[in-house]
Protein backbone atom coordinates (compact mmCIF):
# COMPACT_ATOMS: atom_id res chain seq x y z
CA UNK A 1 -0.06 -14.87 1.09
CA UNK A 2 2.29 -14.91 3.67
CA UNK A 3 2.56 -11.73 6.42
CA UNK A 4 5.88 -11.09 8.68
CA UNK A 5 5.64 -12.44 12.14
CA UNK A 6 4.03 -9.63 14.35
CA UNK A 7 5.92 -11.64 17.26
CA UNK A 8 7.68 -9.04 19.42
CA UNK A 9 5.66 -6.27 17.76
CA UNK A 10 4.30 -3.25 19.08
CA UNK A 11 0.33 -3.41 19.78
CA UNK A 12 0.28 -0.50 16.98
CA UNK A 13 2.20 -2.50 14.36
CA UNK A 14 0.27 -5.55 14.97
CA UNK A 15 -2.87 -3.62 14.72
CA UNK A 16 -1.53 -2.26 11.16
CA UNK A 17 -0.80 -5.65 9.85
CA UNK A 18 -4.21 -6.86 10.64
CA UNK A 19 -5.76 -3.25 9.25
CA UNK A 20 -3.49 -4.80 6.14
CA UNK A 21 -4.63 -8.14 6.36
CA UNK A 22 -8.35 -6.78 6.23
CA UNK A 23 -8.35 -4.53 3.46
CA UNK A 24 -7.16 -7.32 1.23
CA UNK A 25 -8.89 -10.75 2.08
CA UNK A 26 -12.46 -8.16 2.67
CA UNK A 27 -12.50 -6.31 0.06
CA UNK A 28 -13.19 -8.18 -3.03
CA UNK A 29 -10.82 -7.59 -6.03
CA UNK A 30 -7.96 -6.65 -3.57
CA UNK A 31 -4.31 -8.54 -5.04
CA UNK A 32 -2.32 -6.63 -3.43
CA UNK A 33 -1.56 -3.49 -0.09
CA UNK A 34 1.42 -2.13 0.91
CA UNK A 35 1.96 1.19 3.04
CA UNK A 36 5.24 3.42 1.86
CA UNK A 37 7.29 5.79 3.57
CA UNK A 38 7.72 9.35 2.28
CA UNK A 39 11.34 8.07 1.49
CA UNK A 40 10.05 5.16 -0.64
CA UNK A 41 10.82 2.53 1.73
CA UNK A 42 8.22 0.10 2.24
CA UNK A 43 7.25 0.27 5.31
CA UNK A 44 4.14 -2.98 5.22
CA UNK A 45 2.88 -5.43 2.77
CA UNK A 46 -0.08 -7.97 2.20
CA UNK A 47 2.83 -10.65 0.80
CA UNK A 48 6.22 -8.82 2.04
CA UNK A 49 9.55 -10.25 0.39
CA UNK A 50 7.53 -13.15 -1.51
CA UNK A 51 7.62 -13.38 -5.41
CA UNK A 52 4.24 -13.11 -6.75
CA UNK A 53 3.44 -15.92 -9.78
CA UNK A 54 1.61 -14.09 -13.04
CA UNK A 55 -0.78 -16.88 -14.42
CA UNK A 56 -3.17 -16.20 -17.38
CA UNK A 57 -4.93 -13.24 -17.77
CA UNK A 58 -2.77 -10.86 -15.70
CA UNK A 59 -3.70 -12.21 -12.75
CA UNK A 60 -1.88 -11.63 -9.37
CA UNK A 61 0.58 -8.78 -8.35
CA UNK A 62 2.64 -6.86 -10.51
CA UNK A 63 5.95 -8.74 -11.50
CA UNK A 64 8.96 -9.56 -9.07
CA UNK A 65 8.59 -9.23 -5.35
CA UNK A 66 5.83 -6.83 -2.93
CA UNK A 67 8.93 -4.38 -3.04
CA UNK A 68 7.71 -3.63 -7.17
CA UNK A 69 4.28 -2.61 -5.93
CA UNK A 70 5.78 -0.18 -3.19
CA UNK A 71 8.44 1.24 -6.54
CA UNK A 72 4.89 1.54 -8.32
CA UNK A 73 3.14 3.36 -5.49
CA UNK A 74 6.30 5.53 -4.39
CA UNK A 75 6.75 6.76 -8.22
CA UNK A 76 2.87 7.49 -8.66
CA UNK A 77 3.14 9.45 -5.90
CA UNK A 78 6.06 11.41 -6.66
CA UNK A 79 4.70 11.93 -9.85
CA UNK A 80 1.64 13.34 -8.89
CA UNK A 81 2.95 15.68 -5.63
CA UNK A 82 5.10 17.24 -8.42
CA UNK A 83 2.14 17.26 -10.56
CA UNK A 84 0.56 19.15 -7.99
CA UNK A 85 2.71 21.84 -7.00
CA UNK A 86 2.95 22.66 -11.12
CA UNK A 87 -0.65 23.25 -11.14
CA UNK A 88 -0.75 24.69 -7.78
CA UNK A 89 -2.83 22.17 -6.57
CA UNK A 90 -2.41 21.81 -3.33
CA UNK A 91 -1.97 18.20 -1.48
CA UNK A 92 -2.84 15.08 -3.19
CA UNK A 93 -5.35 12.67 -1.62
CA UNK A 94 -5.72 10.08 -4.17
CA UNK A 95 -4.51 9.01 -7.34
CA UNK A 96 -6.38 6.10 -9.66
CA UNK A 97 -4.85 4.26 -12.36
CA UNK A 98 -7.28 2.32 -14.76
CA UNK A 99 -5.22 -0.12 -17.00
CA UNK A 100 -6.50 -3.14 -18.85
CA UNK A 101 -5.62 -5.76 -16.35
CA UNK A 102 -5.94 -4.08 -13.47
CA UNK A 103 -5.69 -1.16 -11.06
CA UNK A 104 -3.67 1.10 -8.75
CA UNK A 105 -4.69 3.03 -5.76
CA UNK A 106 -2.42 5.68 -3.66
CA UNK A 107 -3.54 7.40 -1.24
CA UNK A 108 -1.70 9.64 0.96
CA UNK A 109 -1.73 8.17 4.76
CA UNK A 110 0.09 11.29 6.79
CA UNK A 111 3.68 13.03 6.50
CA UNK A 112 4.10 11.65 3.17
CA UNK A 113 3.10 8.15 3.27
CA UNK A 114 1.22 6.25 0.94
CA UNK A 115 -1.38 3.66 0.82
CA UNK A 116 -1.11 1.62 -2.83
CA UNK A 117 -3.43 -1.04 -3.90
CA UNK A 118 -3.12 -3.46 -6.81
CA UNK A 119 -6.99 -4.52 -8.07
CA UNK A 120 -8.71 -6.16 -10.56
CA UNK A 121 -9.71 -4.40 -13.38
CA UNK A 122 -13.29 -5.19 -12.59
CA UNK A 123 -13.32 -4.02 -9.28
CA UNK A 124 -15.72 -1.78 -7.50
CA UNK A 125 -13.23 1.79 -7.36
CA UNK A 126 -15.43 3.48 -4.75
CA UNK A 127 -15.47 0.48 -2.40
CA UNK A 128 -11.46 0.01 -3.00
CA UNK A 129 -11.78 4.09 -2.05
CA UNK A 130 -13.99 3.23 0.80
CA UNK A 131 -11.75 1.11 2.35
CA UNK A 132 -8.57 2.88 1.62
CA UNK A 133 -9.72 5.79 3.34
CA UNK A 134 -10.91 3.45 6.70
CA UNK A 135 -7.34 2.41 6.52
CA UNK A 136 -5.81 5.97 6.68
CA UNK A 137 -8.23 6.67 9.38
CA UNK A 138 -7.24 4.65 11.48
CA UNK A 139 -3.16 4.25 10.51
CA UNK A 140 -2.87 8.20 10.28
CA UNK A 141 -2.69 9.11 13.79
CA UNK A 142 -0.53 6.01 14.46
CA UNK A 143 2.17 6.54 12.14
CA UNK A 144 4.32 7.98 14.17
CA UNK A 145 8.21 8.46 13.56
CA UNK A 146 9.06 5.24 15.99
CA UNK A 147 6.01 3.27 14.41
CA UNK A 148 7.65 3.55 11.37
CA UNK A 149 11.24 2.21 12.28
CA UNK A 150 9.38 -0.30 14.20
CA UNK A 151 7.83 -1.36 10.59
CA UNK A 152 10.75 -0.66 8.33
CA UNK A 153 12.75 -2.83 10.61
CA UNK A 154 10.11 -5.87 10.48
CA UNK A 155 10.25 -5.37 6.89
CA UNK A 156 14.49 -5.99 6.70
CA UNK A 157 13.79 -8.91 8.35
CA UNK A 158 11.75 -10.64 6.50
CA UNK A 159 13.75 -10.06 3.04
């Protein structure tokens, strides 16, 4: 797994990447994290721009580049906002998907963003839900509208 260069980085952005970096070498069943704009644009990734090999048994990332698991995350979570407002619901926090070879985690960050995760299908959810919400609490209040170009510009570059 390869991360951008956090040369030239703001102290904030570097601090994201390593909140990133955490989440998915600590937490055990982790493939995958990216963070995703409330336009859909990713803004980080654990492997960003770098194809991700399937090998028996489903395991690794979904299929294609990091940029499929932010399409994954940004379409759950579309899905369920309008989900929401049909049931008058209110906000969504989190969304789960259980499949057979594996799982997916959003979880709204602030202003629209989203935290996804790719897992195992063994994996310990609460922990994964543990963890995900450490990560919003600390990237919340960070996430700021300059943050964010900061990020999605680190991201161009390294596609």
């Amino acid at each position: 797994m390869t991360a951008p260069s956090t040369f030239g980085l703001s102290t904030e952005a570097r601090n994201l990447h390593w909140l990133l970096s955490n989440l998915v070498e600590e937490v055990p069943g982790v493939h995958s994290v990216t963070v995703v704009s409330s336009d859909g644009l990713m803004l980080l990734s654990s492997d960003p721009g770098h194809l991700i090999t399937r090998t028996g048994g489903g395991q690794g990332g979904p299929r294609g580049s990091s940029a499929d698991l932010a399409t994954i995350v940004s379409g759950i979570g579309s899905l369920t906002i309008g989900a929401a407002k049909l049931m008058d619901g209110g906000g969504v926090k989190q969304t789960m998907v259980a499949m057979d070879e594996g799982s997916v985690f959003v979880m709204s960050i602030s202003d629209g963003s989203l935290l996804g995760v790719h897992a195992t299908p063994d994996c310990d959810m609460s922990v994964i839900a543990y963890h995900m919400a450490l990560f919003v609490g600390r990237a919340g209040h960070v996430l700021t509208p300059e943050l964010r170009s900061e990020l999605r510009k680190s991201m161009e570059s390294t596609q």
